[in-house]
N, C-alpha and C. Protein backbone atom coordinates (compact mmCIF):
# COMPACT_ATOMS: atom_id res chain seq x y z
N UNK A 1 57.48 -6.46 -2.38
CA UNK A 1 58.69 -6.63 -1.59
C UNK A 1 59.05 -5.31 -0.91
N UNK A 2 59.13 -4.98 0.55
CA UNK A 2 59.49 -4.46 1.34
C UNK A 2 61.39 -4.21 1.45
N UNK A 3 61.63 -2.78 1.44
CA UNK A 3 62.93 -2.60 1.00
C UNK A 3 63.55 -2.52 2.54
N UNK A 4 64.45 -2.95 2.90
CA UNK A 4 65.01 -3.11 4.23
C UNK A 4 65.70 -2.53 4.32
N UNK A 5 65.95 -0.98 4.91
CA UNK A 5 67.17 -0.01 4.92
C UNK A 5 67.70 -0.20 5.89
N UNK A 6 69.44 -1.05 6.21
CA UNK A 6 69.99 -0.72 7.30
C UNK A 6 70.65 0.22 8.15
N UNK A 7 70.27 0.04 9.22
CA UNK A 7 70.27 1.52 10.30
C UNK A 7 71.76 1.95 10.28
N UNK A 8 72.41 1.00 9.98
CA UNK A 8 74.32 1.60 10.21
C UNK A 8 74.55 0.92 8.33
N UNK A 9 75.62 2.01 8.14
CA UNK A 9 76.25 1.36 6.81
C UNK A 9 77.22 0.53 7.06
N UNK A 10 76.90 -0.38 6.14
CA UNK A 10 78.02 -1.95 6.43
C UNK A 10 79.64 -1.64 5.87
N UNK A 11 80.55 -1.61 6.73
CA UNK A 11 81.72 -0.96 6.69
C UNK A 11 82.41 -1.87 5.84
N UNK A 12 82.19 -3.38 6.17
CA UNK A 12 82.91 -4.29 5.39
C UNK A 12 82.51 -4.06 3.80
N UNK A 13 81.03 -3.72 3.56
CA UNK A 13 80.85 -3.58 2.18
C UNK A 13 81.75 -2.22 1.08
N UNK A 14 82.65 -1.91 1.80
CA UNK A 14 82.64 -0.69 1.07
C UNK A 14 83.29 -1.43 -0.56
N UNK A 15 83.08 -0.08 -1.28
CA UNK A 15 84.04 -1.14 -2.32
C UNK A 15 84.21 0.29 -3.48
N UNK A 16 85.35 0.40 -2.87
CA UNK A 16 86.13 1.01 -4.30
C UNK A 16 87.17 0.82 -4.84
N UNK A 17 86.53 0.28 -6.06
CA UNK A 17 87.69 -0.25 -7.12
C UNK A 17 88.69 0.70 -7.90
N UNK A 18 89.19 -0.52 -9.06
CA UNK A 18 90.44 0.58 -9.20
C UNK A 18 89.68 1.04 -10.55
N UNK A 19 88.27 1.65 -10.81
CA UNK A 19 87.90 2.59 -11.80
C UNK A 19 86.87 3.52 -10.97
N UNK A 20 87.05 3.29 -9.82
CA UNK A 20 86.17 4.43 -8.62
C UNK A 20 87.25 5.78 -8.48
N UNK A 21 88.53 5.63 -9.36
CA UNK A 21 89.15 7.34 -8.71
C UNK A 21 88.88 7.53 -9.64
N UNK A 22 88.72 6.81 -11.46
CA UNK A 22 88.47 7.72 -12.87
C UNK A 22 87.26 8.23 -12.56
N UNK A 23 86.36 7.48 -11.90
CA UNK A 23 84.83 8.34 -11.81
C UNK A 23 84.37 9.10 -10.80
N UNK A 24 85.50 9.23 -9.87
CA UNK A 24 85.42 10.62 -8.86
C UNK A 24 86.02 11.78 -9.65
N UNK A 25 87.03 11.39 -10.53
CA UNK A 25 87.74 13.02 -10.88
C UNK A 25 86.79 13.35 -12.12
N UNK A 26 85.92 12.72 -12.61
CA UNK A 26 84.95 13.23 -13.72
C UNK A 26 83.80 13.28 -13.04
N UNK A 27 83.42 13.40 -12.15
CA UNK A 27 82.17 13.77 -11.04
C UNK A 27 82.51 14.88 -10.82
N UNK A 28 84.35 15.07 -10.31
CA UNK A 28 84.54 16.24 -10.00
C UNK A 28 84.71 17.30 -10.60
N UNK A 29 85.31 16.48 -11.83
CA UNK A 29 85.36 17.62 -13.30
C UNK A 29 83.63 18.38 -13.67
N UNK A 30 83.14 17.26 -13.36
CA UNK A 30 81.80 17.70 -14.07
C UNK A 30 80.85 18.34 -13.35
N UNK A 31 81.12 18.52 -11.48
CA UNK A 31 80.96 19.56 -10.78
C UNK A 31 81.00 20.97 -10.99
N UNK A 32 82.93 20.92 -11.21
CA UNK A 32 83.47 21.98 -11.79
C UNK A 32 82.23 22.99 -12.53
N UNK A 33 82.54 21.90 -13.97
CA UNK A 33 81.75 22.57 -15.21
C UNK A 33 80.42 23.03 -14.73
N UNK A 34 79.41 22.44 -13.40
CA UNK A 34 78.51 22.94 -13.06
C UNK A 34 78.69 23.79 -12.63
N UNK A 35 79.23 24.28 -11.72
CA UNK A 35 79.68 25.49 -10.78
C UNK A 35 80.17 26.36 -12.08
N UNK A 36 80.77 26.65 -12.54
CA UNK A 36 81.15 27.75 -13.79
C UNK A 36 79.96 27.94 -14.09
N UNK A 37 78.87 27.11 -14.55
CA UNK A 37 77.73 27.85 -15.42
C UNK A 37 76.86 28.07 -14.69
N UNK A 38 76.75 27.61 -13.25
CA UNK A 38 75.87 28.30 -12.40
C UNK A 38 76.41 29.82 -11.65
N UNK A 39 77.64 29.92 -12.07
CA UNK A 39 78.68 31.44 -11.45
C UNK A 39 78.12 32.39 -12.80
N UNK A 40 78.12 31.70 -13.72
CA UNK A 40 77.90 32.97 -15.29
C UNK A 40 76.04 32.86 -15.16
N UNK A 41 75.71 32.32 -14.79
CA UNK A 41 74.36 32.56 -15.16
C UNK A 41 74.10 33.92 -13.71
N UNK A 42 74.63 33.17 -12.61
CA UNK A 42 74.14 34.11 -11.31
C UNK A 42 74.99 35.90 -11.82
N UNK A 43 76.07 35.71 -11.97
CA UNK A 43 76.83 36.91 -12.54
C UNK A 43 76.23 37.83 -13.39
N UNK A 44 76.20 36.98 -14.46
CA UNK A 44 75.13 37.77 -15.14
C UNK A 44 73.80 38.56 -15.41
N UNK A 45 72.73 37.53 -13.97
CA UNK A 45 72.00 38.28 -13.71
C UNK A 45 71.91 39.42 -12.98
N UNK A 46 73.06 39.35 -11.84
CA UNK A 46 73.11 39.91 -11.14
C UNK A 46 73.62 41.33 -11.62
N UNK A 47 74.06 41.19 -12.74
CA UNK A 47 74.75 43.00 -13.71
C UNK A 47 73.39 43.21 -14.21
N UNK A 48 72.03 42.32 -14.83
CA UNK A 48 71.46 42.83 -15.09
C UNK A 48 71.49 42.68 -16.84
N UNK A 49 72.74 42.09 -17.43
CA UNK A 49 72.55 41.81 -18.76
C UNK A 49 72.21 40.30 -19.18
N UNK A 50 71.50 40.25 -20.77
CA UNK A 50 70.87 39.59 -20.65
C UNK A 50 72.40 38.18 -20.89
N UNK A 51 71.88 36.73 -21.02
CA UNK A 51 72.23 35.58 -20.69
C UNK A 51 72.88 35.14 -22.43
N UNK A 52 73.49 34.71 -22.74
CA UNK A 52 74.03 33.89 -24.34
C UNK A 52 73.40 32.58 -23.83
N UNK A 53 72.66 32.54 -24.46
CA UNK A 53 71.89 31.51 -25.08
C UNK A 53 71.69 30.58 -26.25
N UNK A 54 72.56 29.56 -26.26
CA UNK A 54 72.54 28.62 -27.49
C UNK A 54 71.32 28.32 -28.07
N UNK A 55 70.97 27.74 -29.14
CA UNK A 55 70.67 27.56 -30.06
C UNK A 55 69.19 27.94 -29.91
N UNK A 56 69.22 29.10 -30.02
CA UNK A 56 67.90 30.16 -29.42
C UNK A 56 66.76 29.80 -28.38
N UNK A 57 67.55 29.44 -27.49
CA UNK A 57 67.05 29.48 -26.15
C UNK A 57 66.03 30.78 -25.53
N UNK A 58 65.19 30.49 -24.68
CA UNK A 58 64.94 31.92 -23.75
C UNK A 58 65.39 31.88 -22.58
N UNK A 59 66.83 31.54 -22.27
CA UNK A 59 67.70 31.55 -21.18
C UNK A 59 66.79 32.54 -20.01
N UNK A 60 66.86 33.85 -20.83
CA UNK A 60 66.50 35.39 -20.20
C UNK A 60 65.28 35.24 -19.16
N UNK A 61 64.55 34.79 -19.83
CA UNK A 61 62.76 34.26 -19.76
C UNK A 61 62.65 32.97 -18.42
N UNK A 62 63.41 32.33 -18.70
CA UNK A 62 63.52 31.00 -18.02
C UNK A 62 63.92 31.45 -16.24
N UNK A 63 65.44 31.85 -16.23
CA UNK A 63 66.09 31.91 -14.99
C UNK A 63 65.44 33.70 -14.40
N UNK A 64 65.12 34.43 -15.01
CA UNK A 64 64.17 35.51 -14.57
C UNK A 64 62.86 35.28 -14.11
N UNK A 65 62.35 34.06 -14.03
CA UNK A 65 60.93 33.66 -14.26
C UNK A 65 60.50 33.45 -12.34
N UNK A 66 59.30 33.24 -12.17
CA UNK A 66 58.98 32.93 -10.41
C UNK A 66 59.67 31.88 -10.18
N UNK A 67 59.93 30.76 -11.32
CA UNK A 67 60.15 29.61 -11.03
C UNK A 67 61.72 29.52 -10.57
N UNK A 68 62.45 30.38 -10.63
CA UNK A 68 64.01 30.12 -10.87
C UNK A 68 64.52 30.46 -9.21
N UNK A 69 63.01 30.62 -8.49
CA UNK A 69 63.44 30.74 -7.18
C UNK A 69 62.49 29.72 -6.31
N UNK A 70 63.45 28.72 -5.43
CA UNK A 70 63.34 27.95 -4.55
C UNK A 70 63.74 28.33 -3.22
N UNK A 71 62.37 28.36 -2.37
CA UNK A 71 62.59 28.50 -1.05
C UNK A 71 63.04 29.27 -0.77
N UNK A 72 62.75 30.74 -1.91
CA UNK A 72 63.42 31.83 -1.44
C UNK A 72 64.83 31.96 -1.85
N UNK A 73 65.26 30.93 -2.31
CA UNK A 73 66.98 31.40 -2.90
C UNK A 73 66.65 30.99 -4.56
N UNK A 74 67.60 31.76 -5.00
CA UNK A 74 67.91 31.96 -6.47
C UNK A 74 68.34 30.34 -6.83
N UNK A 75 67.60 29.86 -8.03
CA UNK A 75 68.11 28.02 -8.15
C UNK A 75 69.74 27.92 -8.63
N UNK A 76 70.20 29.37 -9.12
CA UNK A 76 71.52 28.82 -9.43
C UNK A 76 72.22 29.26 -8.59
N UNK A 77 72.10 29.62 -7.18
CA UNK A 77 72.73 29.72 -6.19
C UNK A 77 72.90 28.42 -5.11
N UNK A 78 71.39 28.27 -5.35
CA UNK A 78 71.10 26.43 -5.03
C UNK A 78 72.41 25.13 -5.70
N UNK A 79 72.19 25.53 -7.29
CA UNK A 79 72.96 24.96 -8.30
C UNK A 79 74.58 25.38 -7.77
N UNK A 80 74.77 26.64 -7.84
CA UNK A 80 76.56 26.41 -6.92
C UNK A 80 77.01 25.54 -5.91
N UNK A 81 75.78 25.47 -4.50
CA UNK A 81 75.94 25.15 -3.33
C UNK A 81 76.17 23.34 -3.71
N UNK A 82 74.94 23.14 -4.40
CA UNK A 82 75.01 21.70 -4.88
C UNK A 82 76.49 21.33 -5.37
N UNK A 83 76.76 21.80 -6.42
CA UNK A 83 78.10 21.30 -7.33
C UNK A 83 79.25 21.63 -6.74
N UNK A 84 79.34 22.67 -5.63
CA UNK A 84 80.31 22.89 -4.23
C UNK A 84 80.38 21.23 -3.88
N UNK A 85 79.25 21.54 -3.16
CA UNK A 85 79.38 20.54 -1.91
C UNK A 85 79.81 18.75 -2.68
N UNK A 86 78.97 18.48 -4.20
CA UNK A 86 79.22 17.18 -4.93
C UNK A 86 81.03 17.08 -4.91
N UNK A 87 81.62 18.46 -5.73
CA UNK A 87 83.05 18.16 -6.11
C UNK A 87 83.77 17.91 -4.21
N UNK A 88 83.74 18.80 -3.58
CA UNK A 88 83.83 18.37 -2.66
C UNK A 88 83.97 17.21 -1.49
N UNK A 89 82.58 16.13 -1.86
CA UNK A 89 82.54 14.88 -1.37
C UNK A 89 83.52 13.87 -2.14
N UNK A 90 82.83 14.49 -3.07
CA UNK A 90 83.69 13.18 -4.40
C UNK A 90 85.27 13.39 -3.97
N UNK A 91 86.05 14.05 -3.92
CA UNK A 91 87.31 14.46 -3.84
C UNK A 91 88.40 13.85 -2.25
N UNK A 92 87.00 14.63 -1.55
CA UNK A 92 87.46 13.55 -0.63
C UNK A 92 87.17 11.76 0.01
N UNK A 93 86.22 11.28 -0.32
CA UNK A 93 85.97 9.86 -0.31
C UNK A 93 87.43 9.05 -0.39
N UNK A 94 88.34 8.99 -1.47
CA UNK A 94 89.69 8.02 -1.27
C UNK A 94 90.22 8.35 0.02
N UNK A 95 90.35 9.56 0.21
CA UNK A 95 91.57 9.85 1.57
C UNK A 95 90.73 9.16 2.92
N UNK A 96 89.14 9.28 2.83
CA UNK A 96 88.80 8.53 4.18
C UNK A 96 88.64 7.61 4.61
N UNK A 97 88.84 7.25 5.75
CA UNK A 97 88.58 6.15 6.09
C UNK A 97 87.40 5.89 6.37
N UNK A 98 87.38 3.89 6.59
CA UNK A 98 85.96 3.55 7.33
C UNK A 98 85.99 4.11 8.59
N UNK A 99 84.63 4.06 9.35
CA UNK A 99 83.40 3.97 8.65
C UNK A 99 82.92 5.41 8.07
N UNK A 100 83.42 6.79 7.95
CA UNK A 100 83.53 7.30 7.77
C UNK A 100 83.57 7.42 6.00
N UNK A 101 84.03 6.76 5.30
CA UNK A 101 84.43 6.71 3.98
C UNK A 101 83.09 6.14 3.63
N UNK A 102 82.46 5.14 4.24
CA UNK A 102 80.99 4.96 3.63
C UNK A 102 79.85 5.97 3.98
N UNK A 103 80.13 6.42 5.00
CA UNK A 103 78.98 7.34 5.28
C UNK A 103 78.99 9.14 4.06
N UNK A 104 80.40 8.95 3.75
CA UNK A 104 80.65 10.67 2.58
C UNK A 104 79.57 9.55 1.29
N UNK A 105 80.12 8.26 0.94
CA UNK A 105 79.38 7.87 -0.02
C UNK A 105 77.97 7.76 -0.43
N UNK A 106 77.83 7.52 0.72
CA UNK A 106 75.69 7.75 0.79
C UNK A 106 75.55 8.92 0.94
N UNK A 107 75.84 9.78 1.64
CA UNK A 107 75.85 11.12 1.46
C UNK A 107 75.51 11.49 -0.22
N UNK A 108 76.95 11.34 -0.72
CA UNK A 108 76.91 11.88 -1.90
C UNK A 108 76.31 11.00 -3.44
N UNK A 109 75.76 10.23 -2.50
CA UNK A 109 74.79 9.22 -3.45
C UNK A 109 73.37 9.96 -3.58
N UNK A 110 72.80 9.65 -1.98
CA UNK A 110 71.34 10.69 -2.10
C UNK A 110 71.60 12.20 -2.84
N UNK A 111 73.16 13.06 -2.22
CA UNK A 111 72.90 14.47 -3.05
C UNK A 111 72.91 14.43 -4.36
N UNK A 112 73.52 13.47 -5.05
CA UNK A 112 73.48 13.61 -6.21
C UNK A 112 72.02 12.92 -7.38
N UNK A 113 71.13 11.83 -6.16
CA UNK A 113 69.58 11.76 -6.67
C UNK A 113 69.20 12.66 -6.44
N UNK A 114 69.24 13.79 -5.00
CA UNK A 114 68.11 14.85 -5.25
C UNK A 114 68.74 15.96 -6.11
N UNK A 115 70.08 16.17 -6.62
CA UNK A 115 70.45 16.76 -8.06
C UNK A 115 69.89 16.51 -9.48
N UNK A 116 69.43 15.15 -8.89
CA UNK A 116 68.84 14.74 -10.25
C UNK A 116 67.36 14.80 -10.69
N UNK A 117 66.85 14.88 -9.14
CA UNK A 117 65.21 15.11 -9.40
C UNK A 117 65.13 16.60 -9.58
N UNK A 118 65.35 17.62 -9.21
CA UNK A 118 65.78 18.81 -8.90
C UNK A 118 65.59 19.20 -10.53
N UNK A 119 66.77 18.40 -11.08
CA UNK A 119 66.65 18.83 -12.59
C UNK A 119 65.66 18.58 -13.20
N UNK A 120 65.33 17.26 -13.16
CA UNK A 120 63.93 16.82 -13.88
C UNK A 120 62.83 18.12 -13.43
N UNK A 121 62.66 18.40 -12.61
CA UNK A 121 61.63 19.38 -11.97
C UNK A 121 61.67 20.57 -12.59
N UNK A 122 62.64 21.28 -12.93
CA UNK A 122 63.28 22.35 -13.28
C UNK A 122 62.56 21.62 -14.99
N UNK A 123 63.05 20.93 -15.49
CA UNK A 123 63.07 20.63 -16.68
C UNK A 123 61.38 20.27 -17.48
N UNK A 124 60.73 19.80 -15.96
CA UNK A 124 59.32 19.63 -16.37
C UNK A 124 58.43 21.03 -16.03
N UNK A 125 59.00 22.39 -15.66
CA UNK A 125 58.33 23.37 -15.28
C UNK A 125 58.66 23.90 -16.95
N UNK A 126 59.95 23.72 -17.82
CA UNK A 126 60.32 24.78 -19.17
C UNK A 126 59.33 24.40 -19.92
N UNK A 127 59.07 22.48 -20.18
CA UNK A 127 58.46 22.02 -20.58
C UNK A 127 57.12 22.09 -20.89
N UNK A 128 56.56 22.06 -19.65
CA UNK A 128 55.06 21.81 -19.63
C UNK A 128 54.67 23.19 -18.72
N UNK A 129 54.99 23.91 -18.34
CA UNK A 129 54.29 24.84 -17.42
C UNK A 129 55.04 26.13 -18.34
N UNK A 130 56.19 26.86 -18.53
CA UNK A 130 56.58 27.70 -19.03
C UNK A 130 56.85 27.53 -20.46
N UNK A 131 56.49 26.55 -20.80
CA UNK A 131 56.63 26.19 -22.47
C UNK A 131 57.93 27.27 -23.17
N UNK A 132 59.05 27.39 -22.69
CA UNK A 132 59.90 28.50 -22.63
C UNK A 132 61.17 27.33 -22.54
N UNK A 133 62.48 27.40 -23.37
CA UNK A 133 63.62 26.64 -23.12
C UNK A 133 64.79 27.33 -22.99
N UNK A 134 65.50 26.88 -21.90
CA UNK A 134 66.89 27.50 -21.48
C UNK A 134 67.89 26.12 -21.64
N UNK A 135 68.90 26.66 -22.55
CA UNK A 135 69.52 25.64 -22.89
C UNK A 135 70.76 25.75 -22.21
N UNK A 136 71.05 26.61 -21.36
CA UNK A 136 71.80 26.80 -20.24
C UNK A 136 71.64 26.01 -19.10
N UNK A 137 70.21 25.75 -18.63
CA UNK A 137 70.07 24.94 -17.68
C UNK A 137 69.36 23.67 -18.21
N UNK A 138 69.09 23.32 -19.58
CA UNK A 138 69.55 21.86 -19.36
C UNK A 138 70.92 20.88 -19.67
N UNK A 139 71.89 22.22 -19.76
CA UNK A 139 73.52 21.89 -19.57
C UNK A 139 73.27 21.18 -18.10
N UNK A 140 72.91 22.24 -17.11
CA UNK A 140 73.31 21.95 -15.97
C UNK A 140 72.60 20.70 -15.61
N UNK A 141 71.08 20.22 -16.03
CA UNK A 141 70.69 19.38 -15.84
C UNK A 141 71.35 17.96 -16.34
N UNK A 142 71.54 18.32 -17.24
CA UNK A 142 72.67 17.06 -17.96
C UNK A 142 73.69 16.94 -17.17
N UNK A 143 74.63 17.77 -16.58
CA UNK A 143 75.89 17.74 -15.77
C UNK A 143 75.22 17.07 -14.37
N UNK A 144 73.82 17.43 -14.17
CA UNK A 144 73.31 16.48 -13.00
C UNK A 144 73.40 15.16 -12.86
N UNK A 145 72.35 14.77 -14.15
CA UNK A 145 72.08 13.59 -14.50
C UNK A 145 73.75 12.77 -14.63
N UNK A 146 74.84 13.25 -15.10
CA UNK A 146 75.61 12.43 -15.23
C UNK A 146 76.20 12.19 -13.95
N UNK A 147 75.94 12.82 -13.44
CA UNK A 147 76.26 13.10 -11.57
C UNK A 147 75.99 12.33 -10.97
N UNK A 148 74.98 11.92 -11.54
CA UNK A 148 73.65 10.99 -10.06
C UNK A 148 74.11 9.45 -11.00
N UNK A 149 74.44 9.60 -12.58
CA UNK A 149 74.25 7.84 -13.30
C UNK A 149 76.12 7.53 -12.88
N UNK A 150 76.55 8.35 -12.91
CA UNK A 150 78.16 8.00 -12.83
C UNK A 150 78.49 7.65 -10.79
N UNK A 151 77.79 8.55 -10.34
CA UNK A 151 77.81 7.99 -8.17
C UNK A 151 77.39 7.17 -8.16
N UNK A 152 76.12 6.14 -9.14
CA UNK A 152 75.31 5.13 -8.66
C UNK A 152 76.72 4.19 -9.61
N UNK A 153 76.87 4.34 -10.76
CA UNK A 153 78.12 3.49 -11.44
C UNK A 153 78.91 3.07 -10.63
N UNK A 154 79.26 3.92 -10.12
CA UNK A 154 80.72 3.88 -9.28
C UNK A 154 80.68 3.38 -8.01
N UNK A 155 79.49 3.72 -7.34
CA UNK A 155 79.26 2.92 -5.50
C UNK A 155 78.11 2.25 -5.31
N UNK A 156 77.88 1.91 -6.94
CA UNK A 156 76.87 1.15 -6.21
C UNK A 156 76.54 0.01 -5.25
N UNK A 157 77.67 -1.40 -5.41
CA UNK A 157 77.66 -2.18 -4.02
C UNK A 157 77.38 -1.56 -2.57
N UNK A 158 78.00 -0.25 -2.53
CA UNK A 158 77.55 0.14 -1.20
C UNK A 158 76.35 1.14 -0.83
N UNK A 159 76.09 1.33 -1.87
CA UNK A 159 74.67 1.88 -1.67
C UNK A 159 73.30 0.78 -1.65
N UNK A 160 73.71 -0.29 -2.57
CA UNK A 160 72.80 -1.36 -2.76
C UNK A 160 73.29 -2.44 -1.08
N UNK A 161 74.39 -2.08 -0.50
CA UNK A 161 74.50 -2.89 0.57
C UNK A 161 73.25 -2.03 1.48
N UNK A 162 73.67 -1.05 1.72
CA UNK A 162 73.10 0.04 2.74
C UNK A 162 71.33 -0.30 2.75
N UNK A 163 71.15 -0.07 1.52
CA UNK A 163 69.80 -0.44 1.34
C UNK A 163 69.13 -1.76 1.42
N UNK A 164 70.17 -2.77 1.67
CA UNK A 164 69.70 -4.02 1.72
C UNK A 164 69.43 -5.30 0.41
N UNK A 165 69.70 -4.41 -0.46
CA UNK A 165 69.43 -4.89 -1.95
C UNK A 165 70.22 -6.18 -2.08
């Protein structure tokens, strides 16, 4: 079966209910909490001391490593810009209008899947390539993942409209 993506988002489909603002302000909360631990991890490297690391992590090892840089930028600078821009969308979606109000939603539907592959990636390099664990960033990966399962919770009719589903 051939997935039919429509070229305009269907304005009539939008649909936010009345448990779509509890799961914007805990998208946004949980932005937040990303952005803080992507500010202490970048902070910290940036003085040069080493990272607190729960339950004996190699935090140090991990975000110092080749891997902790994408495309030339630092990943938890990446990781701010991301959890910026998520609390951001999420926050504003109620105040907009159509068609406008569906288009922030797909928006922040795809950013928050490629938040989520992003992590997995990150998570399959500690794993299997650096055999090394930072339990700092699979906070952040977790704060992803709930990112990407709580936007699809919450919009999904209009993401599953958009797509044709």
């Amino acid at each position: 079966m051939a997935w039919k993506i429509n070229t305009l988002p269907p304005t009539a489909e939008v649909s936010i209910t009345m448990q779509t603002p509890a799961i914007q302000f805990l998208i946004v909360l949980l932005a937040l909490g990303g952005l803080v631990l992507c500010i202490y991890i970048n902070s910290t490297k940036r003085k040069g001391k080493p990272l607190v690391c729960p339950f004996d992590g190699a935090c140090d090892f991990v975000v110092r490593s080749e891997y902790s840089i994408v495309f030339g930028i630092n990943a938890e600078v990446l990781g701010m810009l991301y959890y910026t821009t998520i609390g951001l969308l999420f926050s504003v979606i109620a105040i907009l209008e159509l068609p406008l109000q569906t288009y922030v939603i797909l928006a922040s539907a795809a950013l928050s899947a490629a938040g989520f592959l992003m992590s997995l990636y990150f998570m399959w390099l500690q794993f299997f390539v650096m055999k090394k664990w930072c339990t700092l960033c699979a906070g952040s990966a977790l704060i992803s993942t709930a990112i990407f399962v709580l936007s699809l919770y919450g919009f999904w009719p209009t993401v599953a409209a958009f797509l044709g589903l």
